[in-house]
C-alpha atoms as a PDB file:
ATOM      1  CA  UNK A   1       0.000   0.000   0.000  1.00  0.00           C
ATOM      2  CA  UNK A   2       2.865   2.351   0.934  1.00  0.00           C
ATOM      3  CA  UNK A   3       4.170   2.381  -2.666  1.00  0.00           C
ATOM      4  CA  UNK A   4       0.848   2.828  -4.292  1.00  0.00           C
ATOM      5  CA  UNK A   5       0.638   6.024  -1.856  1.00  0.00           C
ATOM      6  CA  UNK A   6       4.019   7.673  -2.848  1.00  0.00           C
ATOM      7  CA  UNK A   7       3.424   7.030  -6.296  1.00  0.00           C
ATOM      8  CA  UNK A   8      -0.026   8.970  -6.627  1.00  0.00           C
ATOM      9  CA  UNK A   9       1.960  11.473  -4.248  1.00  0.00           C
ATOM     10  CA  UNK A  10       4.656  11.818  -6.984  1.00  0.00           C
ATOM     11  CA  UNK A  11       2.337  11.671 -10.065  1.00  0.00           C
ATOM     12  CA  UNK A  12       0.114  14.567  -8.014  1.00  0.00           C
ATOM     13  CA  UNK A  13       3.305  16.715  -8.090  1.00  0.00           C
ATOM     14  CA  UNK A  14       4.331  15.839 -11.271  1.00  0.00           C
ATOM     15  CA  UNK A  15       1.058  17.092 -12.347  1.00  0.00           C
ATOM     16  CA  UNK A  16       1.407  20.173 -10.288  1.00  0.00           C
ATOM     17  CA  UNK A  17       5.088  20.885 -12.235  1.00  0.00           C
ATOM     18  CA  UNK A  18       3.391  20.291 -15.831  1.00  0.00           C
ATOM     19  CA  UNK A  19       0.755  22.753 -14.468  1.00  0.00           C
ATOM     20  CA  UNK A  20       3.305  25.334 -13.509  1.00  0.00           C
ATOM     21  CA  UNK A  21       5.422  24.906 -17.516  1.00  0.00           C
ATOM     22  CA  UNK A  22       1.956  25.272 -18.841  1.00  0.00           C
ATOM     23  CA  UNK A  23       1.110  29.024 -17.102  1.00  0.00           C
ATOM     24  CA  UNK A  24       4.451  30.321 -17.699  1.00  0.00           C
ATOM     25  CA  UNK A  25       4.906  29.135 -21.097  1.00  0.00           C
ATOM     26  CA  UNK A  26       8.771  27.838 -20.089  1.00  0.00           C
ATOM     27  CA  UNK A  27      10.394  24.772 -20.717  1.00  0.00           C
ATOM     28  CA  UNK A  28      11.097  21.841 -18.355  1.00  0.00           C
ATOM     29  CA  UNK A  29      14.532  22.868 -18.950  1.00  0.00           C
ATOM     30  CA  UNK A  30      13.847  26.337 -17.379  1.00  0.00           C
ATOM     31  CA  UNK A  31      12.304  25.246 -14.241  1.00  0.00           C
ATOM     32  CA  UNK A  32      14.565  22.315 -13.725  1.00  0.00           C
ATOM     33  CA  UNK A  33      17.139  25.218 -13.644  1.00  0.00           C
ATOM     34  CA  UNK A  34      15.436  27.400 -11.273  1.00  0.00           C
ATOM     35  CA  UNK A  35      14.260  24.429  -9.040  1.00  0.00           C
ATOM     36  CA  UNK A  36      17.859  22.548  -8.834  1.00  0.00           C
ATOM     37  CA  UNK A  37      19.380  26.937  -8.040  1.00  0.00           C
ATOM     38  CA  UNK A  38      16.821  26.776  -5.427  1.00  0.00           C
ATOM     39  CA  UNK A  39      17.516  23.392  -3.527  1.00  0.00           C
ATOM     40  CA  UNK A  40      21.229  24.678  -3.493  1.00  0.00           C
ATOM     41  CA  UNK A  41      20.984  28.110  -2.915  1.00  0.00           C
ATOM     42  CA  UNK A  42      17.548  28.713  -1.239  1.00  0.00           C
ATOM     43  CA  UNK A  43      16.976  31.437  -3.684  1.00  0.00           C
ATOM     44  CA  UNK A  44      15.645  31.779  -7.297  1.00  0.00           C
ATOM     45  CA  UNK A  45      17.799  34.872  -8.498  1.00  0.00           C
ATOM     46  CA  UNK A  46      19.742  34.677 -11.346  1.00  0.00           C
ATOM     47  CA  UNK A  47      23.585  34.236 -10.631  1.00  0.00           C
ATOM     48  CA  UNK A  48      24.348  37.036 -12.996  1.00  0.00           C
ATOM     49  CA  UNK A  49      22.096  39.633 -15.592  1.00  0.00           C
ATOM     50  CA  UNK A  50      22.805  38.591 -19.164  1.00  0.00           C
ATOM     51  CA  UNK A  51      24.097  35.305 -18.662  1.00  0.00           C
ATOM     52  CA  UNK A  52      26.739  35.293 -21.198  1.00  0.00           C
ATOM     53  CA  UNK A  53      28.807  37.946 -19.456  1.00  0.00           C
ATOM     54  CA  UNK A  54      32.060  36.452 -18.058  1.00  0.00           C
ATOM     55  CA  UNK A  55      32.565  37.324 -14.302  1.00  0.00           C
ATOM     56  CA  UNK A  56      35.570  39.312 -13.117  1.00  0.00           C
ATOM     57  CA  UNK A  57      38.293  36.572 -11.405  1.00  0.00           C
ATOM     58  CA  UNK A  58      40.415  39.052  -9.130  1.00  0.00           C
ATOM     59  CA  UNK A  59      44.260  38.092  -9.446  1.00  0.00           C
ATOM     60  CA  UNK A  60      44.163  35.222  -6.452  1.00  0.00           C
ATOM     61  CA  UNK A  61      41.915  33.663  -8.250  1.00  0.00           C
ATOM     62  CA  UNK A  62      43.382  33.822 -11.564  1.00  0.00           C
ATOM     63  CA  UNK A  63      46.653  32.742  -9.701  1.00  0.00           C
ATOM     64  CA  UNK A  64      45.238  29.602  -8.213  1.00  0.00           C
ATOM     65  CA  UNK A  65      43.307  28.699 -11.642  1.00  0.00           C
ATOM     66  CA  UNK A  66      46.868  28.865 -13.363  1.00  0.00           C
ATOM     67  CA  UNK A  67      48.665  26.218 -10.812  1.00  0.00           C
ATOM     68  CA  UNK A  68      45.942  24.286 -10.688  1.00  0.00           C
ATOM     69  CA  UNK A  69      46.101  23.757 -14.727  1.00  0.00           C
ATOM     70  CA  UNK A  70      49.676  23.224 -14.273  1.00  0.00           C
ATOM     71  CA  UNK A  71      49.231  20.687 -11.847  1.00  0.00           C
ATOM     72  CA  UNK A  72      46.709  18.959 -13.475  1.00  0.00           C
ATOM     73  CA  UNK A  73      46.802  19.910 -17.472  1.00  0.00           C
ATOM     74  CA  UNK A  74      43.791  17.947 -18.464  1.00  0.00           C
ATOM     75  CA  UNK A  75      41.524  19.025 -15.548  1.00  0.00           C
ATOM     76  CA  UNK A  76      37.747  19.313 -15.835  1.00  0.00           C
ATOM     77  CA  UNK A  77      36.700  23.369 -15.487  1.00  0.00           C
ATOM     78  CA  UNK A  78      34.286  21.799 -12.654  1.00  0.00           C
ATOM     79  CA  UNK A  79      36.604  20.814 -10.996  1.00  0.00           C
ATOM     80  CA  UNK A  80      38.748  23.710 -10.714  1.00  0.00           C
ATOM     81  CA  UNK A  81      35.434  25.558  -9.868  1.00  0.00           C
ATOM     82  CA  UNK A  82      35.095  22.662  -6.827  1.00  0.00           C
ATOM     83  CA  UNK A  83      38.177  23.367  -5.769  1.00  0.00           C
ATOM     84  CA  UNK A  84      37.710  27.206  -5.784  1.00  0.00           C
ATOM     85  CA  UNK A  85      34.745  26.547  -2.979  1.00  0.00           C
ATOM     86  CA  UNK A  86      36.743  24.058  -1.078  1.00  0.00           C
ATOM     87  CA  UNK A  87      40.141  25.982  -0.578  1.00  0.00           C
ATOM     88  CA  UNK A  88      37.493  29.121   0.190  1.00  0.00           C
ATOM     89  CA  UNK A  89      38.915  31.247  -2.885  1.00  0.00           C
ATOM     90  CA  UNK A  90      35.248  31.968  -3.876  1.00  0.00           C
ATOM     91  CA  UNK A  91      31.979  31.685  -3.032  1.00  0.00           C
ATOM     92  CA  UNK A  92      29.047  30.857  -5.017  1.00  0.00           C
ATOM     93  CA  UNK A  93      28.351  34.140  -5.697  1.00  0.00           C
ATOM     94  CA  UNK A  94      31.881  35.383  -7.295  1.00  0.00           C
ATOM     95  CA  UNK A  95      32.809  31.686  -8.633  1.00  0.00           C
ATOM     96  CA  UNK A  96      33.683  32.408 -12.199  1.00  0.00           C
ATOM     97  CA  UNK A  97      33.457  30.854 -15.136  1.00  0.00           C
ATOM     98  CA  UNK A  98      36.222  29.190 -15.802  1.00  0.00           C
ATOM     99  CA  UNK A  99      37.182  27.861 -19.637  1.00  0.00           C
END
């Protein structure tokens, strides 16, 4: 019984999410966006206006992103973003882009 229960519980909500695309003519794409920004950040602002704008990376940063490629040549531009967070270079909100 407990599984037929969650499962009308999750098709409800699915329901509710189809609902929401529907009145504000977005994609899934969109809202998975703004929903996944939201379960990490607790907010649903935009990180930056006009998305395609790279972000300034002050000189430490720059510094660290340099030995890190050195280091590790073939490393993943996630990863140097984790690393960013871990060492406490950054935070979410002045992480830049890194290419």
């Amino acid at each position: 019984m407990k599984f037929h229960d969650d499962y009308k519980v999750k098709m409800s909500i699915e329901k509710r999410v189809e609902l929401v695309f529907f009145h504000i003519a977005v994609s899934n794409g969109c809202v998975s966006k703004i929903l996944k920004r939201y379960n990490q950040t607790g907010s649903v602002k935009p990180r930056v206006v006009g998305g395609s704008k790279p972000r300034v990376a002050t000189p430490n940063v720059v510094t660290k992103i340099v030995q890190y490629k050195r280091a590790t040549p073939l490393i993943f531009a996630w990863e140097i973003r984790d690393r960013l967070l871990e060492e406490c270079i950054c935070t979410e909100d002045n992480l830049p882009s890194v290419i």
